[in-house]
N, C-alpha and C. Protein backbone atom coordinates (compact mmCIF):
# COMPACT_ATOMS: atom_id res chain seq x y z
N UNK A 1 -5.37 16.41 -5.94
CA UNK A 1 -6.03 15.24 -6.52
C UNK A 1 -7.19 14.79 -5.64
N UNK A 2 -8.28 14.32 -5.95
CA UNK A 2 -9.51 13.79 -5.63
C UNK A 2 -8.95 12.48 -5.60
N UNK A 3 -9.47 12.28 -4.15
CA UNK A 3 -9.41 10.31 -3.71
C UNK A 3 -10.66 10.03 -2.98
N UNK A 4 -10.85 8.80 -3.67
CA UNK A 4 -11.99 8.00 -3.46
C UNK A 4 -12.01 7.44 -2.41
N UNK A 5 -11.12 7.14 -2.00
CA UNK A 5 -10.70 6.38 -0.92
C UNK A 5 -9.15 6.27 -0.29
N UNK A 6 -8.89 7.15 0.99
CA UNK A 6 -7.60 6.90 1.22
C UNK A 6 -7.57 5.94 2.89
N UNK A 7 -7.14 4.43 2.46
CA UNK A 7 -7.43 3.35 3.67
C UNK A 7 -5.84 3.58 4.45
N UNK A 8 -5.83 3.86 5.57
CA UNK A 8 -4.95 3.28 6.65
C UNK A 8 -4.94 2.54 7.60
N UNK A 9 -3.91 1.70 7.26
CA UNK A 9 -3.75 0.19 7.65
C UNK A 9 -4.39 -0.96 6.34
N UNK A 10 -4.02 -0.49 5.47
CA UNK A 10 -4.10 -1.52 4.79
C UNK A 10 -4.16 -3.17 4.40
N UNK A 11 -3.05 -3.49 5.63
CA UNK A 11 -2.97 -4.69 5.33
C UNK A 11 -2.24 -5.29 4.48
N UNK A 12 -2.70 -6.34 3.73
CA UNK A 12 -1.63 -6.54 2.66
C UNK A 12 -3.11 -7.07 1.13
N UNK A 13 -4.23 -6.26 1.62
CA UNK A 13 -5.03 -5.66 0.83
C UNK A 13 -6.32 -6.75 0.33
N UNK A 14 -5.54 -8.13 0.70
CA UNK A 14 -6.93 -9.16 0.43
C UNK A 14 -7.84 -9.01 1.46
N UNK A 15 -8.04 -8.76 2.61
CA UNK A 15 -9.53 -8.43 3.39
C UNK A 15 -10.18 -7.44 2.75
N UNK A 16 -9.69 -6.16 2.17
CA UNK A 16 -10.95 -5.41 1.66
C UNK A 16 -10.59 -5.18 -0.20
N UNK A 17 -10.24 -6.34 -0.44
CA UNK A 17 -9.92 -5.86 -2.48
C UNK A 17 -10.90 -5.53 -2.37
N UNK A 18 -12.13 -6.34 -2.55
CA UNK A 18 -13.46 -5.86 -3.23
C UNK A 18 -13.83 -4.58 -2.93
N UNK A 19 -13.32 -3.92 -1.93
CA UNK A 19 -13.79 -2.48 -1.22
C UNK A 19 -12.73 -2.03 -1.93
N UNK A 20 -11.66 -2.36 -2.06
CA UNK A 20 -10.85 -1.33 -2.78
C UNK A 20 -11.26 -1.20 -4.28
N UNK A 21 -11.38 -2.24 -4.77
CA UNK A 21 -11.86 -1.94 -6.47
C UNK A 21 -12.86 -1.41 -6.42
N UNK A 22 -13.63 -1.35 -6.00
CA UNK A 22 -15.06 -0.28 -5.86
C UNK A 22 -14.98 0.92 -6.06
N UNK A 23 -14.10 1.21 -5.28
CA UNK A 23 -13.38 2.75 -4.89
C UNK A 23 -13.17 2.68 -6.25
N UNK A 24 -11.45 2.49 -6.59
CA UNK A 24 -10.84 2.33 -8.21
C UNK A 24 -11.67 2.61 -8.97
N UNK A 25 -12.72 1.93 -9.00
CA UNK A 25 -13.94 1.74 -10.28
C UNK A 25 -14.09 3.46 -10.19
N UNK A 26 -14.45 4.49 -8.97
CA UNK A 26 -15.06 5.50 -9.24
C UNK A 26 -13.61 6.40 -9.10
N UNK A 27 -12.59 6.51 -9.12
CA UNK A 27 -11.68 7.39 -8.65
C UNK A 27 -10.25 6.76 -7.95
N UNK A 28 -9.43 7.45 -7.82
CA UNK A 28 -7.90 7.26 -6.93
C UNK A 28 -8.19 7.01 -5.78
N UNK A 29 -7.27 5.81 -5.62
CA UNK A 29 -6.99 5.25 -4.05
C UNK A 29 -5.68 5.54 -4.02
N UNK A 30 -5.75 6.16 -2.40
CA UNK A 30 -4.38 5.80 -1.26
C UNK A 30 -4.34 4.35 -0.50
N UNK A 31 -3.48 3.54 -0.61
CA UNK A 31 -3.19 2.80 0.21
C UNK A 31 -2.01 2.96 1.41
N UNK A 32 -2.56 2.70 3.06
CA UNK A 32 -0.93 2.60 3.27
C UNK A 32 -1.16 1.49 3.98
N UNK A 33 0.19 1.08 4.37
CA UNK A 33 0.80 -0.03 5.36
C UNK A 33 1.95 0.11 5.85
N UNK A 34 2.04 -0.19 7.17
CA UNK A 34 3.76 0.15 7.69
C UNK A 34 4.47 -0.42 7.83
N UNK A 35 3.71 -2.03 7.64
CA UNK A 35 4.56 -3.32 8.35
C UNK A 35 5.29 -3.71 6.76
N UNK A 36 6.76 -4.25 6.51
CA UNK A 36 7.15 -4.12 4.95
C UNK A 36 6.45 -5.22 4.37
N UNK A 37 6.83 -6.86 5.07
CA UNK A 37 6.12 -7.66 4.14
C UNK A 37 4.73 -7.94 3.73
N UNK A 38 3.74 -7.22 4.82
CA UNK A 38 2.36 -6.36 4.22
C UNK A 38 2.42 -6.05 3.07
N UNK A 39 3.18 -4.51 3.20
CA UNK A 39 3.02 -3.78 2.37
C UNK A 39 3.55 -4.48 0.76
N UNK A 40 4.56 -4.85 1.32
CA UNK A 40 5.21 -6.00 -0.12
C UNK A 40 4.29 -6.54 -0.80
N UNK A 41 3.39 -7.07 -0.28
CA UNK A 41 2.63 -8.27 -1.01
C UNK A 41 0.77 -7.06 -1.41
N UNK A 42 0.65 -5.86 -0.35
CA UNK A 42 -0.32 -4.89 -0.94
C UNK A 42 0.27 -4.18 -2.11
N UNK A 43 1.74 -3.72 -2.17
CA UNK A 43 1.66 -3.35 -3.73
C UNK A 43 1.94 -4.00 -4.81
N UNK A 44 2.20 -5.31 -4.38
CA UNK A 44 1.95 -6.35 -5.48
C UNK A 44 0.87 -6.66 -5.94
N UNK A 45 -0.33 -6.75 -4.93
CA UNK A 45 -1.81 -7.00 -5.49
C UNK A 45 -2.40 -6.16 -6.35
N UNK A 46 -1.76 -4.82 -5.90
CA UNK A 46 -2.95 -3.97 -6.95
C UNK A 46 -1.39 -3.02 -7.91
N UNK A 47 -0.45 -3.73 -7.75
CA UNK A 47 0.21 -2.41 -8.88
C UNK A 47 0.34 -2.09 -10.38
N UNK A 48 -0.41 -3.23 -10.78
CA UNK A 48 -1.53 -2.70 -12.17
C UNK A 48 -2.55 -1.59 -12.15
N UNK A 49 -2.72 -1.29 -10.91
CA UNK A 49 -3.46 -0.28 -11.29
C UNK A 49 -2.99 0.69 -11.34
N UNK A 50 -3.25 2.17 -12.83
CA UNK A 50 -3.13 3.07 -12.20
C UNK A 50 -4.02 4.09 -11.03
N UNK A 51 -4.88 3.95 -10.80
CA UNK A 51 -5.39 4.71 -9.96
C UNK A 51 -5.20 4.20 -8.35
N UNK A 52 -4.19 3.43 -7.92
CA UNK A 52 -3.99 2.78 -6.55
C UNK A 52 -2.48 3.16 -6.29
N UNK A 53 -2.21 4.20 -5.60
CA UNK A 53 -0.82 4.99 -4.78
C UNK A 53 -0.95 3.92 -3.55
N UNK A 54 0.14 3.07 -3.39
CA UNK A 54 0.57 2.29 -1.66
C UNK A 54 1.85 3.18 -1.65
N UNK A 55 1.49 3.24 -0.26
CA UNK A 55 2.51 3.86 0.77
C UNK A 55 2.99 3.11 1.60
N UNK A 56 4.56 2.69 2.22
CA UNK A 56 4.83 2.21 3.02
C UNK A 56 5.25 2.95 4.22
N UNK A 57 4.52 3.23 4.79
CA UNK A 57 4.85 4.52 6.04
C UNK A 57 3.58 4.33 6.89
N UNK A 58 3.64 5.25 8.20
CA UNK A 58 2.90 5.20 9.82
C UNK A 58 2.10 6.56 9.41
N UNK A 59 1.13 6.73 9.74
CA UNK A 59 0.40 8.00 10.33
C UNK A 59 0.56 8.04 11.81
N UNK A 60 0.81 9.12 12.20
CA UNK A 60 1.24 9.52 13.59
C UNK A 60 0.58 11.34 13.87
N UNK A 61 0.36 11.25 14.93
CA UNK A 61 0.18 12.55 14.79
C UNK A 61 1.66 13.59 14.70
N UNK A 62 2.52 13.45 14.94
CA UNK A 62 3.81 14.25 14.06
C UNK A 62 4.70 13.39 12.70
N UNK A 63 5.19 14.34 12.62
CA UNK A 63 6.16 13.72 11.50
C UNK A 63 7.26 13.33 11.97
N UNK A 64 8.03 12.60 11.23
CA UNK A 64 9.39 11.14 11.67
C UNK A 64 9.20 10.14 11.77
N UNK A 65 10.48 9.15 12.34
CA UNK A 65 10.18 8.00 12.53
C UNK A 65 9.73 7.45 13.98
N UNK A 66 9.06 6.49 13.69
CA UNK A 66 8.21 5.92 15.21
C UNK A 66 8.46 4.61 15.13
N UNK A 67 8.56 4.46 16.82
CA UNK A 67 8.75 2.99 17.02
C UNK A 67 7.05 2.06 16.54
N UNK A 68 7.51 0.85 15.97
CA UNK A 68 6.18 0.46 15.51
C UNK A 68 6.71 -0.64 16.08
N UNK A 69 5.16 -1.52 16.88
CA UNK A 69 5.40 -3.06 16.93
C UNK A 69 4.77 -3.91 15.55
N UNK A 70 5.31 -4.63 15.13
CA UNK A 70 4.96 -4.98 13.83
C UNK A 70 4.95 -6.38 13.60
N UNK A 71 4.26 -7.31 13.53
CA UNK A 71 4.08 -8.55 13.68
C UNK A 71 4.99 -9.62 12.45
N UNK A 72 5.62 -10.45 12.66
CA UNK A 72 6.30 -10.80 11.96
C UNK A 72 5.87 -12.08 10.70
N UNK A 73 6.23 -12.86 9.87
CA UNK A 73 5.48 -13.23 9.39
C UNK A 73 5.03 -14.90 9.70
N UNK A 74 5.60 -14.96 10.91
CA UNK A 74 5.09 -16.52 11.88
C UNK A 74 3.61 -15.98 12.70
N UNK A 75 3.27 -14.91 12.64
CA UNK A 75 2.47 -14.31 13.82
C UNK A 75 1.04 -15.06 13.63
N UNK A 76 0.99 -15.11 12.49
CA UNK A 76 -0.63 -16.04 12.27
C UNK A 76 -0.52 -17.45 12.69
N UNK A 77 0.69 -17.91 12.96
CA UNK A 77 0.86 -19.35 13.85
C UNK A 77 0.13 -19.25 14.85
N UNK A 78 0.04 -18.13 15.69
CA UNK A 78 -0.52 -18.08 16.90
C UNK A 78 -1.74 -17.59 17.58
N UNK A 79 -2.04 -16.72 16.51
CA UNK A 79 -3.49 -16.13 15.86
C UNK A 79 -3.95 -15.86 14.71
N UNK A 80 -5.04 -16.49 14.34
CA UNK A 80 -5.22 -16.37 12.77
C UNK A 80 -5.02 -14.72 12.35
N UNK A 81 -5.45 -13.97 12.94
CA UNK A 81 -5.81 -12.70 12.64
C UNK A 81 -4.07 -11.84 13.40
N UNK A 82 -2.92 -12.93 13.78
CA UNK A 82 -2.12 -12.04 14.39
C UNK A 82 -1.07 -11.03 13.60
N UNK A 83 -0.97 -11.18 11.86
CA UNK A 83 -0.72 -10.29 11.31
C UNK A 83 -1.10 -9.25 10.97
N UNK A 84 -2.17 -9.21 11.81
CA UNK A 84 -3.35 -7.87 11.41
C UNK A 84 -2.85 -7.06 12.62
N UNK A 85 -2.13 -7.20 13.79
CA UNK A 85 -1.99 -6.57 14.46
C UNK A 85 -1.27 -5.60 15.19
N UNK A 86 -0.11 -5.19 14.13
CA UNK A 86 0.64 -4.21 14.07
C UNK A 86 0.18 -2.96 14.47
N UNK A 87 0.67 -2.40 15.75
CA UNK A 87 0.37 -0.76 15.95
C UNK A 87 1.79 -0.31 16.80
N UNK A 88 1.48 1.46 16.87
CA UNK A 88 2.22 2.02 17.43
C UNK A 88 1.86 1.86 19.25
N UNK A 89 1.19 0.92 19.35
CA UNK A 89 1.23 0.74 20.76
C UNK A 89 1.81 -0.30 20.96
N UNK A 90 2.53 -0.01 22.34
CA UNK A 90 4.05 -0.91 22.14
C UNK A 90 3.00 -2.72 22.21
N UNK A 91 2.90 -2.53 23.44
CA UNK A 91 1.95 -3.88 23.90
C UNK A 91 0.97 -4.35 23.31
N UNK A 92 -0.04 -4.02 22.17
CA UNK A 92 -1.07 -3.99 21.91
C UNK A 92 -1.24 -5.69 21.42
N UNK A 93 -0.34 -6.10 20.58
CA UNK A 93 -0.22 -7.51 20.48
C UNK A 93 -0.50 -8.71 21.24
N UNK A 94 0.27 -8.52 22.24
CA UNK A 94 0.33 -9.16 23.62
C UNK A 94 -0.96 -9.04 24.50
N UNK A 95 -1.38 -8.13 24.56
CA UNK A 95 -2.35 -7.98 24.96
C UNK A 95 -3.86 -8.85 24.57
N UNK A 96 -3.60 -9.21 23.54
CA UNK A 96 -4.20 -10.27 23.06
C UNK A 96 -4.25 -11.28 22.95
N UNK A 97 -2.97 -11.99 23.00
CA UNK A 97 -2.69 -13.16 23.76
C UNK A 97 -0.66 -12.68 24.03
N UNK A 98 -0.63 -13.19 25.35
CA UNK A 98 0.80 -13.13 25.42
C UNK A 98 1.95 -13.90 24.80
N UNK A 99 1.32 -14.84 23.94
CA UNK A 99 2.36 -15.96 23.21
C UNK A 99 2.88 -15.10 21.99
N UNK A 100 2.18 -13.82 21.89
CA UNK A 100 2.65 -12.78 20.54
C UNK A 100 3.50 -11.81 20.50
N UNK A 101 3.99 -11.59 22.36
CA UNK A 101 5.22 -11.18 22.26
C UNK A 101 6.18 -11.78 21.71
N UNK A 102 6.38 -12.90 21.34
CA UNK A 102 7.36 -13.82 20.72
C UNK A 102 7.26 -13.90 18.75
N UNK A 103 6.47 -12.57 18.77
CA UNK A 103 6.25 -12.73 17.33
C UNK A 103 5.72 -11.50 16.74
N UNK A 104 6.29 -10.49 17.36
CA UNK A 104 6.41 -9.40 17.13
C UNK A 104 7.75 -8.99 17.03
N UNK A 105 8.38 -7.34 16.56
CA UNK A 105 9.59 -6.66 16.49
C UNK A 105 9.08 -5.47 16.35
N UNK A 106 10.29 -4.63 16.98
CA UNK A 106 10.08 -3.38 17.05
C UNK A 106 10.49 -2.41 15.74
N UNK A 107 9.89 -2.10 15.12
CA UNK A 107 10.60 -1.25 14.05
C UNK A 107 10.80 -0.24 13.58
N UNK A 108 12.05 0.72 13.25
CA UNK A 108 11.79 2.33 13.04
C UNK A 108 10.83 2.19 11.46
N UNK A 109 9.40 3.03 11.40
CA UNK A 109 8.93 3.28 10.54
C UNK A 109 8.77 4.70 10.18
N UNK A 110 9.28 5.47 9.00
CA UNK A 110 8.93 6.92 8.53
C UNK A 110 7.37 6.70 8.78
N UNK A 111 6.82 8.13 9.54
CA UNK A 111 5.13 8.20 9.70
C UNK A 111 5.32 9.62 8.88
N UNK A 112 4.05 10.38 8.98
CA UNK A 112 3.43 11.43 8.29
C UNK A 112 2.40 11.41 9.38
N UNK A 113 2.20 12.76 9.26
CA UNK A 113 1.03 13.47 10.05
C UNK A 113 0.02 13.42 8.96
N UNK A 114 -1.33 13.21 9.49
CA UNK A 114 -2.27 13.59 8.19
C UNK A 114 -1.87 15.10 7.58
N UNK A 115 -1.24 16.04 8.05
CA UNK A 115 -1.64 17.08 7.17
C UNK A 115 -0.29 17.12 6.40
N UNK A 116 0.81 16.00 6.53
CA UNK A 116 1.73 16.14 6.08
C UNK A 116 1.24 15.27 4.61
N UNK A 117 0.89 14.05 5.44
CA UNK A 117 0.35 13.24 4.12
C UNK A 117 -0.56 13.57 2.85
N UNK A 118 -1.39 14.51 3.48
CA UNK A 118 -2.44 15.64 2.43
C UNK A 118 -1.31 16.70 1.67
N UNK A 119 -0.19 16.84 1.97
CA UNK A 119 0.08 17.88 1.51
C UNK A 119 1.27 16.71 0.59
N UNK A 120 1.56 15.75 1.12
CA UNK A 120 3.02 14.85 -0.02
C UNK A 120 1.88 14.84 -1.18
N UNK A 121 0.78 13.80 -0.85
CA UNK A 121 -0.04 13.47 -2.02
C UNK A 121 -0.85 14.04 -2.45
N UNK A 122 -0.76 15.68 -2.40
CA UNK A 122 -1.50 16.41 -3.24
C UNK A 122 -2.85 16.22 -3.30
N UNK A 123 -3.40 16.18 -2.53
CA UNK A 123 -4.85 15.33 -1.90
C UNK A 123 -5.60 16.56 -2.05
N UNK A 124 -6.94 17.22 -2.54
CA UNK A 124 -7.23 18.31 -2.50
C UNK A 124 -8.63 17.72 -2.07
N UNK A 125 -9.40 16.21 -2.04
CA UNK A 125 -10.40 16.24 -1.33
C UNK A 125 -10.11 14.10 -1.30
N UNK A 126 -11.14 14.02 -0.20
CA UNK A 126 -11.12 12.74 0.29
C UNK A 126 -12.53 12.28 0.08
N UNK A 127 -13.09 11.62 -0.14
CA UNK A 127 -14.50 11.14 -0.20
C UNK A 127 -15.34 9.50 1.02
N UNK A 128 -14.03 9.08 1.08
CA UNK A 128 -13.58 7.81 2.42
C UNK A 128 -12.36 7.79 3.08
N UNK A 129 -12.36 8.62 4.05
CA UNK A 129 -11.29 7.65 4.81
C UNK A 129 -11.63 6.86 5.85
N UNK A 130 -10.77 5.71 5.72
CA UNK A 130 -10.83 4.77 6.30
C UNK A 130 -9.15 4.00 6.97
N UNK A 131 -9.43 4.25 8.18
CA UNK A 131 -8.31 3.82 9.45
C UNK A 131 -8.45 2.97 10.09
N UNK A 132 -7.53 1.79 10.16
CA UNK A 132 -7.47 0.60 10.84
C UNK A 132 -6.26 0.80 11.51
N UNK A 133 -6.47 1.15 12.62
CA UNK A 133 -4.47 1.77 13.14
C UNK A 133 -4.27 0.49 14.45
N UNK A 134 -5.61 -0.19 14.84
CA UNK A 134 -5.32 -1.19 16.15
C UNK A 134 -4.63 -0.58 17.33
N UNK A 135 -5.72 0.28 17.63
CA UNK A 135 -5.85 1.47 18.94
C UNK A 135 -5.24 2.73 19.33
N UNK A 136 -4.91 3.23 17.55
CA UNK A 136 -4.76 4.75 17.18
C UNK A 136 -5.51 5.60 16.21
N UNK A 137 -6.70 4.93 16.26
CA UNK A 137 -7.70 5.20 15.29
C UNK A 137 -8.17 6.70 16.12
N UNK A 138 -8.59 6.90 16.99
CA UNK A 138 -8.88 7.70 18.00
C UNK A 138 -8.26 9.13 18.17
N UNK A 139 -7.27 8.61 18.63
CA UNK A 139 -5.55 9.83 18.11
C UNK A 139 -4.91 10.30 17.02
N UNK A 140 -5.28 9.77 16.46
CA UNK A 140 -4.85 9.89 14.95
C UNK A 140 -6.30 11.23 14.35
N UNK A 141 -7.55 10.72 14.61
CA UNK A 141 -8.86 11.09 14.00
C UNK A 141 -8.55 12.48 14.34
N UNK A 142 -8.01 12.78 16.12
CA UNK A 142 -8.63 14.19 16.58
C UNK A 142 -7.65 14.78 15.84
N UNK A 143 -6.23 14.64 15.59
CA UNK A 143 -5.66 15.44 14.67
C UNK A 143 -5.68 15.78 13.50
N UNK A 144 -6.95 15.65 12.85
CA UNK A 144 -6.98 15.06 10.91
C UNK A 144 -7.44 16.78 11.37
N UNK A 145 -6.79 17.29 9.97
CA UNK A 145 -7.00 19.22 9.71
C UNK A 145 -7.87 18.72 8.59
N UNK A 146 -9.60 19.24 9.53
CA UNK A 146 -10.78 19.07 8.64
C UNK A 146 -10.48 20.60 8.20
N UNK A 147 -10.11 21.20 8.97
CA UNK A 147 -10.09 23.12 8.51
C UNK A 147 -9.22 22.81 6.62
N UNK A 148 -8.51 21.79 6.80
CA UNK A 148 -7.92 21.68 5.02
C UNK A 148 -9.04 21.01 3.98
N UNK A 149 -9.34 19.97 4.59
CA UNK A 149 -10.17 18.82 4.11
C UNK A 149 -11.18 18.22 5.18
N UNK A 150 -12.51 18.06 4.49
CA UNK A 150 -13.49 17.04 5.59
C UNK A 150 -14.43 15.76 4.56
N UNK A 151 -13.47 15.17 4.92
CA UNK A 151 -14.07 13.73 3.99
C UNK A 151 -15.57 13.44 3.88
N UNK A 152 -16.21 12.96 3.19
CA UNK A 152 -17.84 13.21 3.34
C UNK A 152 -17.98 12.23 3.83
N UNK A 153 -17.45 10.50 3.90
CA UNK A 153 -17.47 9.35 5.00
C UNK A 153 -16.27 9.44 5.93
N UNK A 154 -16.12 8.81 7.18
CA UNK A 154 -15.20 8.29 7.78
C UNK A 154 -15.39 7.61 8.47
N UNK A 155 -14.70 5.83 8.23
CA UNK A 155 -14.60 4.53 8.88
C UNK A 155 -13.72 4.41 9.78
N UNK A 156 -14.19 4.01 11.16
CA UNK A 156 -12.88 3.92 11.53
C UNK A 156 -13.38 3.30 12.93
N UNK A 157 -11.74 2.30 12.94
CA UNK A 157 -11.94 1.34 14.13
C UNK A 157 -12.39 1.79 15.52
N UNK A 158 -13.02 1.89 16.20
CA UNK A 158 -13.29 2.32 17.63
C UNK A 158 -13.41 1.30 18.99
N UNK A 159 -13.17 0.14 19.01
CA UNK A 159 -12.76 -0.82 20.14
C UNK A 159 -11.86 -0.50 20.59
N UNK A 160 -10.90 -0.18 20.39
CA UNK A 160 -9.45 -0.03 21.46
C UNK A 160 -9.23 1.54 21.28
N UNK A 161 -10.63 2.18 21.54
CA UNK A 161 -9.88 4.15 21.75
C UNK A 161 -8.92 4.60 22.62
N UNK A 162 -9.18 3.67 23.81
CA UNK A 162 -8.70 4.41 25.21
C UNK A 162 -7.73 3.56 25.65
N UNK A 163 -7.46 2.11 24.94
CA UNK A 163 -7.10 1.31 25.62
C UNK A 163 -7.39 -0.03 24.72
N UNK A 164 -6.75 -1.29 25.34
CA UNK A 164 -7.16 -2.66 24.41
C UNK A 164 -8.81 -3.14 24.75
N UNK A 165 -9.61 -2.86 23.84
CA UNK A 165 -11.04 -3.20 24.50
C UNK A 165 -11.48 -2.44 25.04
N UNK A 166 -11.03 -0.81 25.06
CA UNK A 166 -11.30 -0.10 26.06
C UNK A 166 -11.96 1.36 25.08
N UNK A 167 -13.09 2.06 25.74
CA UNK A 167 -13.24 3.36 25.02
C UNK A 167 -13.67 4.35 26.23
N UNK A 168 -13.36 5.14 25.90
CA UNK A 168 -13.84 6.47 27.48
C UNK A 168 -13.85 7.69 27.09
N UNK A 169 -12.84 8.51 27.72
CA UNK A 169 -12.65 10.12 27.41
C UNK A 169 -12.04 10.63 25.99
N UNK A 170 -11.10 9.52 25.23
CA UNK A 170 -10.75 9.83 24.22
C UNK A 170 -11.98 9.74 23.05
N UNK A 171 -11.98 8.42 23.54
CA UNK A 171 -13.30 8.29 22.25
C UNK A 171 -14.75 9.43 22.31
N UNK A 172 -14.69 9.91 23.61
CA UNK A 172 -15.79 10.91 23.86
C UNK A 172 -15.39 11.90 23.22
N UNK A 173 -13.95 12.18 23.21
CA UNK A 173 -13.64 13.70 22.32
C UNK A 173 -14.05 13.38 21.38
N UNK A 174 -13.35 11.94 20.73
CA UNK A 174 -13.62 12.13 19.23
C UNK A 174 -15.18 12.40 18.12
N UNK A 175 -15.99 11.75 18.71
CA UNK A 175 -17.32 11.88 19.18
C UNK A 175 -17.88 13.07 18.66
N UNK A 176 -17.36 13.99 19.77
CA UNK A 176 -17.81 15.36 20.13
C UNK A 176 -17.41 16.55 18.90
N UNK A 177 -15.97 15.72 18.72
CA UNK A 177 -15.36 16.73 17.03
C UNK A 177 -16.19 16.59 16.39
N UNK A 178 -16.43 15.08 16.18
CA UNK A 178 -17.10 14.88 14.95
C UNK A 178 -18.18 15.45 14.27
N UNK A 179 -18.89 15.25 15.40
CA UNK A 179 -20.75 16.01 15.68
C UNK A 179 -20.43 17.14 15.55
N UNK A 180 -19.54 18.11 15.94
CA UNK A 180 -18.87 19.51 15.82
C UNK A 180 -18.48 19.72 14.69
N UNK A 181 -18.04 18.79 14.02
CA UNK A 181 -17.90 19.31 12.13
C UNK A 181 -18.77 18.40 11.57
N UNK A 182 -20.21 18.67 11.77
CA UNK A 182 -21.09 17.91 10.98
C UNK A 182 -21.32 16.82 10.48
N UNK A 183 -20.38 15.80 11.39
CA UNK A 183 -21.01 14.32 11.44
C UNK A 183 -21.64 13.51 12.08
N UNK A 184 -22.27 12.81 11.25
CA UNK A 184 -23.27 11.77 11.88
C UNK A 184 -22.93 10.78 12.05
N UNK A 185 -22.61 9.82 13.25
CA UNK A 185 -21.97 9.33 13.75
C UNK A 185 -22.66 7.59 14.21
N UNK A 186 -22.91 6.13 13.32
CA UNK A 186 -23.44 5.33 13.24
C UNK A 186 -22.14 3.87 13.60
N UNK A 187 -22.91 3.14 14.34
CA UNK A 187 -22.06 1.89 14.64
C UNK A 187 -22.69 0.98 13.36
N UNK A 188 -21.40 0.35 13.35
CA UNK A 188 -20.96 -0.34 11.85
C UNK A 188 -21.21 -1.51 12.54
N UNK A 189 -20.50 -1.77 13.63
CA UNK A 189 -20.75 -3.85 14.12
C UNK A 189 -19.96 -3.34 15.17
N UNK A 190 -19.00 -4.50 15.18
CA UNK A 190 -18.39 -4.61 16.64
C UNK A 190 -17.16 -4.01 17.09
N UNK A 191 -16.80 -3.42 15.53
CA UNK A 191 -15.27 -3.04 15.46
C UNK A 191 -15.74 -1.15 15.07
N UNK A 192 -15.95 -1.01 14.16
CA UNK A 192 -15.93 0.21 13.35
C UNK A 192 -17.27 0.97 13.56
N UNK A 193 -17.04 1.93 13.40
CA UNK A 193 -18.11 2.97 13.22
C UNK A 193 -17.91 3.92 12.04
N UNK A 194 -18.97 4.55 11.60
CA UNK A 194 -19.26 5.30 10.43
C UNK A 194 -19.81 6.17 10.95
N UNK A 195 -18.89 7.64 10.43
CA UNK A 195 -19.39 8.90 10.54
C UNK A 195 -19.64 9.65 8.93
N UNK A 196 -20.85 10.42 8.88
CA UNK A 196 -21.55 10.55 7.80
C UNK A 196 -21.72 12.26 7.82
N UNK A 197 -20.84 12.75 6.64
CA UNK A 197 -21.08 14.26 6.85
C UNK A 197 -22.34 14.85 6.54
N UNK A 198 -22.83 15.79 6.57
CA UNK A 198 -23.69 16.56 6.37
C UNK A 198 -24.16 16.53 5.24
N UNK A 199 -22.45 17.30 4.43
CA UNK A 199 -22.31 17.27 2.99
C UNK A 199 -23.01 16.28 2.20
N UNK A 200 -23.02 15.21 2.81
CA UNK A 200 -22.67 13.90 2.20
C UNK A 200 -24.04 13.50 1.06
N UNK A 201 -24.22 13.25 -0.09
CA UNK A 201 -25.76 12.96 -0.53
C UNK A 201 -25.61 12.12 -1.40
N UNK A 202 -24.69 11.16 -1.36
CA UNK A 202 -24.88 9.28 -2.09
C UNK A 202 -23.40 9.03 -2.91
């Protein structure tokens, strides 16, 4: 199947509807999210549609379950933005302010490898992907099997590559793939960057 857009880290889908119906409008969306009451309330928003698959599961670079820190649903008490901050890095929360260890939990989540996930959802081309993993955007990227699939955009968070606030040798690999399978590689703002294939012509 052809997807228009497959987003990881979803959310619980009101920061980017309008980006998601866009997509919809031209083709099938993947959604995922790992955290449940996220995901609860993302496949409630869009499960009129048919062309919008949510997933409640981790991308990881192997397959199984992974410890996830996952923000609970008091977490925006303490930062507006602190339900956004669920990752597979244990600390990553805290790290942002320490009052969010107290509002986080650890949770076993089923993940998928991208090439596992290309192969459950029958994915035979991607046209956006887009990863919000909150400082596995990086790790996650160098493992995506472009040799199966090479998306003609890819969004994806790059502030915390190496670290919280931090980018270096990882983010340099990723970089270096990229440009190595024919992308062009543009800063978005303060968070994300956009890489632009070759392929790519509107």
């Amino acid at each position: 199947m052809d997807f228009r857009l497959v987003l990881v880290g979803a959310h619980d889908g009101s920061g980017l509807e309008k980006f998601v119906r866009e997509a919809e409008s031209k083709g099938h969306v993947l959604l995922i999210e790992p955290v449940p009451f996220l995901f609860k309330k993302l496949h409630a928003r869009f499960a009129k549609s048919g062309k919008i698959v949510s997933r409640n599961i981790a991308l990881s670079t192997k397959d199984g379950d992974v410890a996830f820190t996952a923000p609970k649903q008091t977490a925006n008490s303490v930062l507006p933005f602190g339900d956004k901050l669920g990752s597979m890095v244990s600390d990553h929360a805290a790290g942002h302010d320490p009052r969010m260890s107290q509002y986080v939990e650890v949770l076993k989540i089923p993940a998928f490898s991208f090439e596992t996930l290309i192969k459950t959802e029958n994915i035979s081309s991607i046209h956006t992907l887009f990863t919000d993993t909150e400082g596995m955007d990086a790790e996650l990227l160098l493992s995506f099997p472009f040799s199966l699939i090479v998306p003609k955009l890819i969004i994806f968070e790059f502030k915390h590559a190496d670290g919280l606030f931090r980018v270096g040798r990882k983010f340099a690999r990723l970089l270096n793939l990229l440009e190595d399978r024919g992308y062009r590689v543009s800063v978005m703002g303060a968070e994300n960057m956009l890489a632009t294939h070759e392929s790519f012509t509107g």
